[in-house]
C-alpha atoms as a PDB file:
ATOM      1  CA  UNK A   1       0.000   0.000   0.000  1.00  0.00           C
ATOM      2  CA  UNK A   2       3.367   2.398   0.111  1.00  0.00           C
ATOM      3  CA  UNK A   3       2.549   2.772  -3.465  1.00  0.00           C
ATOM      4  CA  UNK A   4      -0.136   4.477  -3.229  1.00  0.00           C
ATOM      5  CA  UNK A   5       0.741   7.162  -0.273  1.00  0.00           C
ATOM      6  CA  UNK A   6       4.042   7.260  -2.357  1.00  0.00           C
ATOM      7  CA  UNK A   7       2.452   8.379  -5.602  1.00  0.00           C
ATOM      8  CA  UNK A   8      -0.025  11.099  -4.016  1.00  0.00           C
ATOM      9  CA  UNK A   9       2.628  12.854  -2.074  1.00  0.00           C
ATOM     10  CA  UNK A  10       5.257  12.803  -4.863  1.00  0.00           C
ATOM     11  CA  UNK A  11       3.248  13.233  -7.843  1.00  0.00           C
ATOM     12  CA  UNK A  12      -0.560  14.391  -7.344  1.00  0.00           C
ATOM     13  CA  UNK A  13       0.073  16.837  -4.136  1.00  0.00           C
ATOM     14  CA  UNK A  14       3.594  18.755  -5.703  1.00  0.00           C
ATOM     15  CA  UNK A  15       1.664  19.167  -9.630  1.00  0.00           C
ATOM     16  CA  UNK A  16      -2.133  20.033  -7.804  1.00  0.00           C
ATOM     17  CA  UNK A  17       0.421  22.521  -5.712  1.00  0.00           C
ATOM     18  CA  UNK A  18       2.501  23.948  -8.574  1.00  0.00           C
ATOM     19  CA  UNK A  19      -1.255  24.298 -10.655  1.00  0.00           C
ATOM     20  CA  UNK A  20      -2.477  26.215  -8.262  1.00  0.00           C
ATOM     21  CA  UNK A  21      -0.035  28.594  -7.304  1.00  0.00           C
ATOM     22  CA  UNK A  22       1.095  29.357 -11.168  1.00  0.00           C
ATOM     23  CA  UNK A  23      -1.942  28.673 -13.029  1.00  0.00           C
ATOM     24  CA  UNK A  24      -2.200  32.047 -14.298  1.00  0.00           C
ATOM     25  CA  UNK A  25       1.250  32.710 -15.789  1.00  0.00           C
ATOM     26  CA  UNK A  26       1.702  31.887 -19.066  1.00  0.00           C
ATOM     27  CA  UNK A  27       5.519  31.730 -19.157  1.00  0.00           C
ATOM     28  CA  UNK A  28       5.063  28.360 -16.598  1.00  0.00           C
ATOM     29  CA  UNK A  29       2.667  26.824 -19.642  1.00  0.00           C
ATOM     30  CA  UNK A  30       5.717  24.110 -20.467  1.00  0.00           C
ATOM     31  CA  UNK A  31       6.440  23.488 -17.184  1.00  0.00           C
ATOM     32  CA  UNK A  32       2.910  22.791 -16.422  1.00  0.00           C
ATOM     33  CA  UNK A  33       2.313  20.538 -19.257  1.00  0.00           C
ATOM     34  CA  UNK A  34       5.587  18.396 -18.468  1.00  0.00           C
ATOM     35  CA  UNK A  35       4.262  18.364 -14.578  1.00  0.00           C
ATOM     36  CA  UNK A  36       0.885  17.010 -15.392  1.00  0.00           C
ATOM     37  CA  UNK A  37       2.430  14.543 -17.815  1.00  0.00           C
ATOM     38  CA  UNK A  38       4.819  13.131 -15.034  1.00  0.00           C
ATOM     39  CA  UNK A  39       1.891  13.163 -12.714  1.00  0.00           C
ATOM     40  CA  UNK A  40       0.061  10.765 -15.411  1.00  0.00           C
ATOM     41  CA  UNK A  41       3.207   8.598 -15.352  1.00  0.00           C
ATOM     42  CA  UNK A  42       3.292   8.497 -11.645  1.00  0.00           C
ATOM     43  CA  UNK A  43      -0.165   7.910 -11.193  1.00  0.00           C
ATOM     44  CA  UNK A  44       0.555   4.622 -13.623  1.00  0.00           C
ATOM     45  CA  UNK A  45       3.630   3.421 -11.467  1.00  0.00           C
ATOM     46  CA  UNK A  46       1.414   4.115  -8.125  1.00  0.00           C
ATOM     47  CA  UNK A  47      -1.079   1.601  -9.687  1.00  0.00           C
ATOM     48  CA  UNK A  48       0.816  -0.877 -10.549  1.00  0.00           C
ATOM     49  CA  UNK A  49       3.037  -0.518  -7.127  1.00  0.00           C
ATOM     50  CA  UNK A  50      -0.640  -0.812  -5.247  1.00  0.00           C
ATOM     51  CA  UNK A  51      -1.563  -4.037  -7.159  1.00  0.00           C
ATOM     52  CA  UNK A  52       1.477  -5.720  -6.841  1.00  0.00           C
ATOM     53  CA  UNK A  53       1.346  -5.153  -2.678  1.00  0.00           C
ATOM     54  CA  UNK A  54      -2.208  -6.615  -2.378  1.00  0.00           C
ATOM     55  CA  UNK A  55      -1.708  -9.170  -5.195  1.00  0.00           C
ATOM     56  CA  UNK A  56       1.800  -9.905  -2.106  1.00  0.00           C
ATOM     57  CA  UNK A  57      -0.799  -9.843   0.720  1.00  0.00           C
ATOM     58  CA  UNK A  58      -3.074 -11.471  -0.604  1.00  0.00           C
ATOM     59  CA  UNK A  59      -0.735 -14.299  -1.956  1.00  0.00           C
ATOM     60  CA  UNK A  60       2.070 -14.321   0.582  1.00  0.00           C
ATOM     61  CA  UNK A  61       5.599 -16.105  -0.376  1.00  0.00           C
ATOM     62  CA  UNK A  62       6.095 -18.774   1.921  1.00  0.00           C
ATOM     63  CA  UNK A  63      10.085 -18.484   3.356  1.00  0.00           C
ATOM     64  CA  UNK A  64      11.134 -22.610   4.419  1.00  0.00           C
ATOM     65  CA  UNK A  65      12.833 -22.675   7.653  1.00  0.00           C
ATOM     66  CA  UNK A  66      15.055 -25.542   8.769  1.00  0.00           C
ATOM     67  CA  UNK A  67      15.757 -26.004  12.421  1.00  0.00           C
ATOM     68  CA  UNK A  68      19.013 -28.041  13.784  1.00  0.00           C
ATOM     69  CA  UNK A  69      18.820 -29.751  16.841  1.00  0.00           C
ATOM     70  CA  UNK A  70      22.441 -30.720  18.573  1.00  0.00           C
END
């Protein structure tokens, strides 16, 4: 589930931040369009990060332990 706390606080939060504090300058136009772009890509990673943890939990990977006796 670090996926998904990981991709709103690195990707949604800092672009919904950066929109709203320069949405009306037109010189930050590029820098918008690349930050909503990377938010897409984050948003994809987050997903796929999220998945893969419950798909873990729900599917655990069993570890073999071996015990000596003397």
């Amino acid at each position: 589930m670090s996926g998904t706390s990981f991709t709103v606080l690195s990707f949604v939060i800092s672009v919904v931040l950066y929109y709203v504090q320069f949405r009306n300058d037109p010189s930050k136009r590029g820098k918008m369009i690349a930050n909503w772009v990377s938010m897409v890509f984050g948003v994809i990673i987050g997903a796929i990060a999220t998945i893969q943890g419950i798909a873990e939990m729900t599917n655990p990977k069993t570890i073999a332990t071996t015990t000596t006796t003397a």
